[in-house]
Protein backbone atom coordinates (compact mmCIF):
# COMPACT_ATOMS: atom_id res chain seq x y z
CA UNK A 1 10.11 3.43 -9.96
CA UNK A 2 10.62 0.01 -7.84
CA UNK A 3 13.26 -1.69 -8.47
CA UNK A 4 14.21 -5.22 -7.51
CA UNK A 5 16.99 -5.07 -4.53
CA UNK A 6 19.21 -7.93 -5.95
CA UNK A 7 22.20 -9.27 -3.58
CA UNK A 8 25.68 -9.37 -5.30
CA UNK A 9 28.28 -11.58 -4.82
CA UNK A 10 30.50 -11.32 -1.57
CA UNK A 11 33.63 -10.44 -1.33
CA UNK A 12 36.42 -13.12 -1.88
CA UNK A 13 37.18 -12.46 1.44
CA UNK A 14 34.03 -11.91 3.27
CA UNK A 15 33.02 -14.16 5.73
CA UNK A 16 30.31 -14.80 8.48
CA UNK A 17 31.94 -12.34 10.77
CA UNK A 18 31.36 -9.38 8.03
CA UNK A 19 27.15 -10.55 8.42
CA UNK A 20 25.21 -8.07 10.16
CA UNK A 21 23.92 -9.48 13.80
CA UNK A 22 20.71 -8.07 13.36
CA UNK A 23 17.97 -6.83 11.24
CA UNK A 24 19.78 -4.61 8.98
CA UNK A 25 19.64 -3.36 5.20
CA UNK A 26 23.32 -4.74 4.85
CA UNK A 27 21.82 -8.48 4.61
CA UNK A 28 20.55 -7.57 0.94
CA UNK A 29 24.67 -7.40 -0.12
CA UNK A 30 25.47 -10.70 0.77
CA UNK A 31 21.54 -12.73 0.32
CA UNK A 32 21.41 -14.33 -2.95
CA UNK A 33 18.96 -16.61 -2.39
CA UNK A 34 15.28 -16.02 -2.60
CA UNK A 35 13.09 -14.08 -0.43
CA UNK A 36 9.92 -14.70 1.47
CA UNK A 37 7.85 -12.02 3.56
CA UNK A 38 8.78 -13.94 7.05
CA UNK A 39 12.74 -13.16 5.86
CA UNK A 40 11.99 -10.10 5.52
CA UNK A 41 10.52 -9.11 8.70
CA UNK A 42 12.79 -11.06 10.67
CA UNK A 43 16.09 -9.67 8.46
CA UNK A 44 15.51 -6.22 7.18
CA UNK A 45 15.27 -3.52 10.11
CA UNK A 46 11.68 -1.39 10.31
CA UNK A 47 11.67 1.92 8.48
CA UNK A 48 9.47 4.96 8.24
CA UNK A 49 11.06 5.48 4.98
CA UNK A 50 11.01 3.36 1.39
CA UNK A 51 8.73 0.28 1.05
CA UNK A 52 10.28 -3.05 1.43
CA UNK A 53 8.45 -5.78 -0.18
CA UNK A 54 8.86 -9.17 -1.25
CA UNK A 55 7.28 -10.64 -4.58
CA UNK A 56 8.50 -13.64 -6.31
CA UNK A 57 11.35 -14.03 -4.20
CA UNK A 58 13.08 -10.99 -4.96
CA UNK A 59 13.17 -7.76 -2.48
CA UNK A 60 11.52 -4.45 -4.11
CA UNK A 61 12.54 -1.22 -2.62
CA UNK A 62 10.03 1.47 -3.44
CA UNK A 63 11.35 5.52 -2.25
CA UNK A 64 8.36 7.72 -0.74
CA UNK A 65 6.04 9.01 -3.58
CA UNK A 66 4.73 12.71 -4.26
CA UNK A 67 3.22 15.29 -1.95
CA UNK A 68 -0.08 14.50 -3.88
CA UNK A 69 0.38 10.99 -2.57
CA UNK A 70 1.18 11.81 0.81
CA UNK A 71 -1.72 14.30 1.27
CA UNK A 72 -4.21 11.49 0.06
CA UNK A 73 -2.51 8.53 2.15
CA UNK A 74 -2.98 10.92 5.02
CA UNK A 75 -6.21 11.67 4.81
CA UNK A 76 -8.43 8.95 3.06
CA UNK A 77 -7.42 6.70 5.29
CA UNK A 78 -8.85 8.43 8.64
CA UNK A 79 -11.47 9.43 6.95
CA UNK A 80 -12.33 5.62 5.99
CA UNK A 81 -11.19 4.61 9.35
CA UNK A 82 -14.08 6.51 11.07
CA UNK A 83 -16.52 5.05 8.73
CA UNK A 84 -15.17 1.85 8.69
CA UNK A 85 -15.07 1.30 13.06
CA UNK A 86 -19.22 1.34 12.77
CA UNK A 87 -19.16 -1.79 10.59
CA UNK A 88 -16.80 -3.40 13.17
CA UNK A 89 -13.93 -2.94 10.51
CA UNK A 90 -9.87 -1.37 11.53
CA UNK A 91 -8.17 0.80 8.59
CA UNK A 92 -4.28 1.18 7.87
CA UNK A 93 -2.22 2.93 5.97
CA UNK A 94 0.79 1.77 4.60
CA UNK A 95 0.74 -2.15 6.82
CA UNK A 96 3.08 -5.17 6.29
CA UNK A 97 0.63 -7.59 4.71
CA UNK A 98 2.09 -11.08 4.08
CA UNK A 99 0.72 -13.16 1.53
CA UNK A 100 2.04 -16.50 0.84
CA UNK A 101 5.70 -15.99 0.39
CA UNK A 102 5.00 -12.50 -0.31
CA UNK A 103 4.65 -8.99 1.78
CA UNK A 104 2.68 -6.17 -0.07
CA UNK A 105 2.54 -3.03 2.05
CA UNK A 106 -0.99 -1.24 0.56
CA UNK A 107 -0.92 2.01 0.60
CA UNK A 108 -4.30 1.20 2.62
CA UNK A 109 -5.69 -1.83 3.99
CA UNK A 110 -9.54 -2.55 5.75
CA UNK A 111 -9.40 -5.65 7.72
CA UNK A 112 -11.27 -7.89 9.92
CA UNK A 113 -9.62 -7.45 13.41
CA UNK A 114 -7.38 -4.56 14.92
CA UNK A 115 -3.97 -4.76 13.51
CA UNK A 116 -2.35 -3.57 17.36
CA UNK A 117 0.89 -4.55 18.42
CA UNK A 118 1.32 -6.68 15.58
CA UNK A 119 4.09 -5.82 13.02
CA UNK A 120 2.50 -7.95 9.98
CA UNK A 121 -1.07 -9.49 9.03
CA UNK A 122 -1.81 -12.01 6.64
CA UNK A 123 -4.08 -10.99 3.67
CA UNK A 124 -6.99 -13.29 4.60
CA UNK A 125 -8.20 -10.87 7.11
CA UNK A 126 -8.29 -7.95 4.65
CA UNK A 127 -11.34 -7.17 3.61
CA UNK A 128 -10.34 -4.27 1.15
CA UNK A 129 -6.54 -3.13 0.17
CA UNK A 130 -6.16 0.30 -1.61
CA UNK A 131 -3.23 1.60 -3.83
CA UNK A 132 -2.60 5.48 -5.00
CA UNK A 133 -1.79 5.29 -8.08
CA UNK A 134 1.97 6.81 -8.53
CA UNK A 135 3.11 8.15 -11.99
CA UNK A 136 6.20 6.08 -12.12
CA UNK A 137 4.72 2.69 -10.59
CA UNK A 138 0.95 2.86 -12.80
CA UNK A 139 1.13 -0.37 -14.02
CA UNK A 140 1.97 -1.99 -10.50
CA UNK A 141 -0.90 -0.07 -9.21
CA UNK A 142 -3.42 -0.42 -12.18
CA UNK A 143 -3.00 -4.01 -13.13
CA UNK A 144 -0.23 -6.06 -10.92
CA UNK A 145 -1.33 -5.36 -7.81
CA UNK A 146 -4.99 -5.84 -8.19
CA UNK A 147 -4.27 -9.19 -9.98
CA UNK A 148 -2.16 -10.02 -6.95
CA UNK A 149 -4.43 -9.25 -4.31
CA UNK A 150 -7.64 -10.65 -6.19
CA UNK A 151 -5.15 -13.82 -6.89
CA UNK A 152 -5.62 -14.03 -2.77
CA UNK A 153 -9.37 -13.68 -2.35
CA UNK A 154 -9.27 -10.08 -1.25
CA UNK A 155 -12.82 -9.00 -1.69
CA UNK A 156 -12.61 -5.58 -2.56
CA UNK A 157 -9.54 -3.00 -3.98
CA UNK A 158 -9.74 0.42 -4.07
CA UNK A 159 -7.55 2.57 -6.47
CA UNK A 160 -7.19 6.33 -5.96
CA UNK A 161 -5.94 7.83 -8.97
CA UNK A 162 -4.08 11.46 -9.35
CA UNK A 163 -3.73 11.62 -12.86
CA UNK A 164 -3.28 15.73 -13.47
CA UNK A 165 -4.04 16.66 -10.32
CA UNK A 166 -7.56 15.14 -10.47
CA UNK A 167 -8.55 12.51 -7.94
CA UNK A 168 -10.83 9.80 -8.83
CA UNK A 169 -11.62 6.74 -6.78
CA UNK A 170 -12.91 3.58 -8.34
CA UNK A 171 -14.08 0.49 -6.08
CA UNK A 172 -13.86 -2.75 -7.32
CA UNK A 173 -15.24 -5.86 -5.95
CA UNK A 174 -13.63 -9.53 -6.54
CA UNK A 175 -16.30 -12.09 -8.92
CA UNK A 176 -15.28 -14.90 -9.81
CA UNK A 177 -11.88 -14.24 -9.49
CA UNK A 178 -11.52 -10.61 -11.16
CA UNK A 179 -12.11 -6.99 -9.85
CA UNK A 180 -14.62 -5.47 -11.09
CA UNK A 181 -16.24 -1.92 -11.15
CA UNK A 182 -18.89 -1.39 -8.01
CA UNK A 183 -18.10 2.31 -7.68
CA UNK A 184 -16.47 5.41 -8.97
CA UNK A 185 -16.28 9.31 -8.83
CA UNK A 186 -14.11 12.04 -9.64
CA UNK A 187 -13.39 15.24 -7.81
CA UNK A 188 -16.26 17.57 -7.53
CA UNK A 189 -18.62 14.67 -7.72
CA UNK A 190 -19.37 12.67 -4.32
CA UNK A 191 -17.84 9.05 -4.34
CA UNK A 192 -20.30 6.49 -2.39
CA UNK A 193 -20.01 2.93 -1.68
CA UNK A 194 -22.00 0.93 0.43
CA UNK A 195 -20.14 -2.31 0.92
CA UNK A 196 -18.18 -3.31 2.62
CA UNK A 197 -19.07 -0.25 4.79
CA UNK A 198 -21.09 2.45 4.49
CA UNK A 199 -18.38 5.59 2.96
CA UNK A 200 -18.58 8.82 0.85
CA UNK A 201 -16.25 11.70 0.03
CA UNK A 202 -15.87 13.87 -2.80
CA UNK A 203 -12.24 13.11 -4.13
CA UNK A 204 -11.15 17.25 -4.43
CA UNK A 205 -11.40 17.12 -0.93
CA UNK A 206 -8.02 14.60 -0.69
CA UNK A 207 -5.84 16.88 -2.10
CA UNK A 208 -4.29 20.23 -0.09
CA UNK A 209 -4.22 23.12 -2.32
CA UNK A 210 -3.13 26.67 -0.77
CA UNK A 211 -6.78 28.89 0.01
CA UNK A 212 -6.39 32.83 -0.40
CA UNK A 213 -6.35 34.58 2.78
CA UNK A 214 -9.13 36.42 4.06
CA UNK A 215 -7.94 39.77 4.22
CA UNK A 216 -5.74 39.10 0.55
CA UNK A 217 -6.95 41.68 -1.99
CA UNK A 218 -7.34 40.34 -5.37
């Protein structure tokens, strides 16, 4: 589950000369004041391992979710991508996206213009963020984060849900200042959607299950 990545107190006798001279996780010991998202990125080294977000001017540290999770992060993703680059649109997974004072990193993000040799965007040129929905973080992904990213005009949020080993996608589009339900399938049934691109899939399809071999006798 996340957990906010509060700084204690320093040592009596730590000084300057103990502060790390460049981006490095070690800042988050001696940092007690709050966060923002351009902090962040210019304190806290890049990883390929746990999120690092900012909300509310704390630090949340979230560790790499399931296999499920990684199978569908993998592959929705290109597979929205290639739909998505005949509307004119770029697809991420897993981007810094600064909002405000805050950085979300969506699990996947549509936006506006290519993301290249950038290491952040800001939220107003996403047109759609995505979240898959992780057993121990449901309520981030089912109700804060949606609120969050409708809070910043994001026009449409995708959830991907894995409840029992059952992928369902819902697409919800932002009226009047709430998501609400454009689209939805679950697996074995095709999931289409028209806006903001063009897109279908049937959810099973996310997921990698073993096949038999040919040759295996039953």
């Amino acid at each position: 589950m996340a957990q906010a990545a509060y700084a204690p107190e320093p040592a009596p006798d730590a000084g300057a000369d103990d502060r790390p001279a460049g981006p490095s996780f070690d800042v988050l010991r001696w940092r007690d004041e709050p966060w923002t998202a351009q902090l962040a990125l210019d304190l806290l080294p890049e990883t390929n391992g746990p999120k690092v977000e900012v909300l509310s001017g704390s630090v949340i540290v979230t560790p790499h979710a399931g296999i499920d999770h990684q199978s569908v992060e993998r592959e929705l993703p290109y597979l929205l991508h290639r739909a998505a680059r005949r509307a004119g649109l770029w697809v991420y997974p897993e981007i810094n996206v600064v909002s405000g004072k805050d950085l979300f990193i969506p699990d996947i993000a549509v936006l506006t213009r290519s993301g290249g040799g950038r290491s952040a965007v800001d939220i107003a040129t996403a047109v759609l963020l995505g979240e898959i929905v992780s057993p121990g973080n449901r309520r981030k992904d089912v109700i804060d984060r949606p609120r969050e990213y409708a809070a910043a005009g994001v026009p449409f949020f995708l959830r991907v849900d894995l409840r029992n080993r059952v992928p369902t996608l819902a697409l919800l589009e932002l009226v009047d200042g709430e998501f609400r339900p454009l689209a939805a399938a679950a697996a074995g049934t095709t999931f289409v959607m028209n806006r903001p691109f063009a897109f279908s899939v049937d959810p099973a399809d996310l997921l990698d299950d073993e096949e038999p071999l040919e040759n295996e006798q039953p």
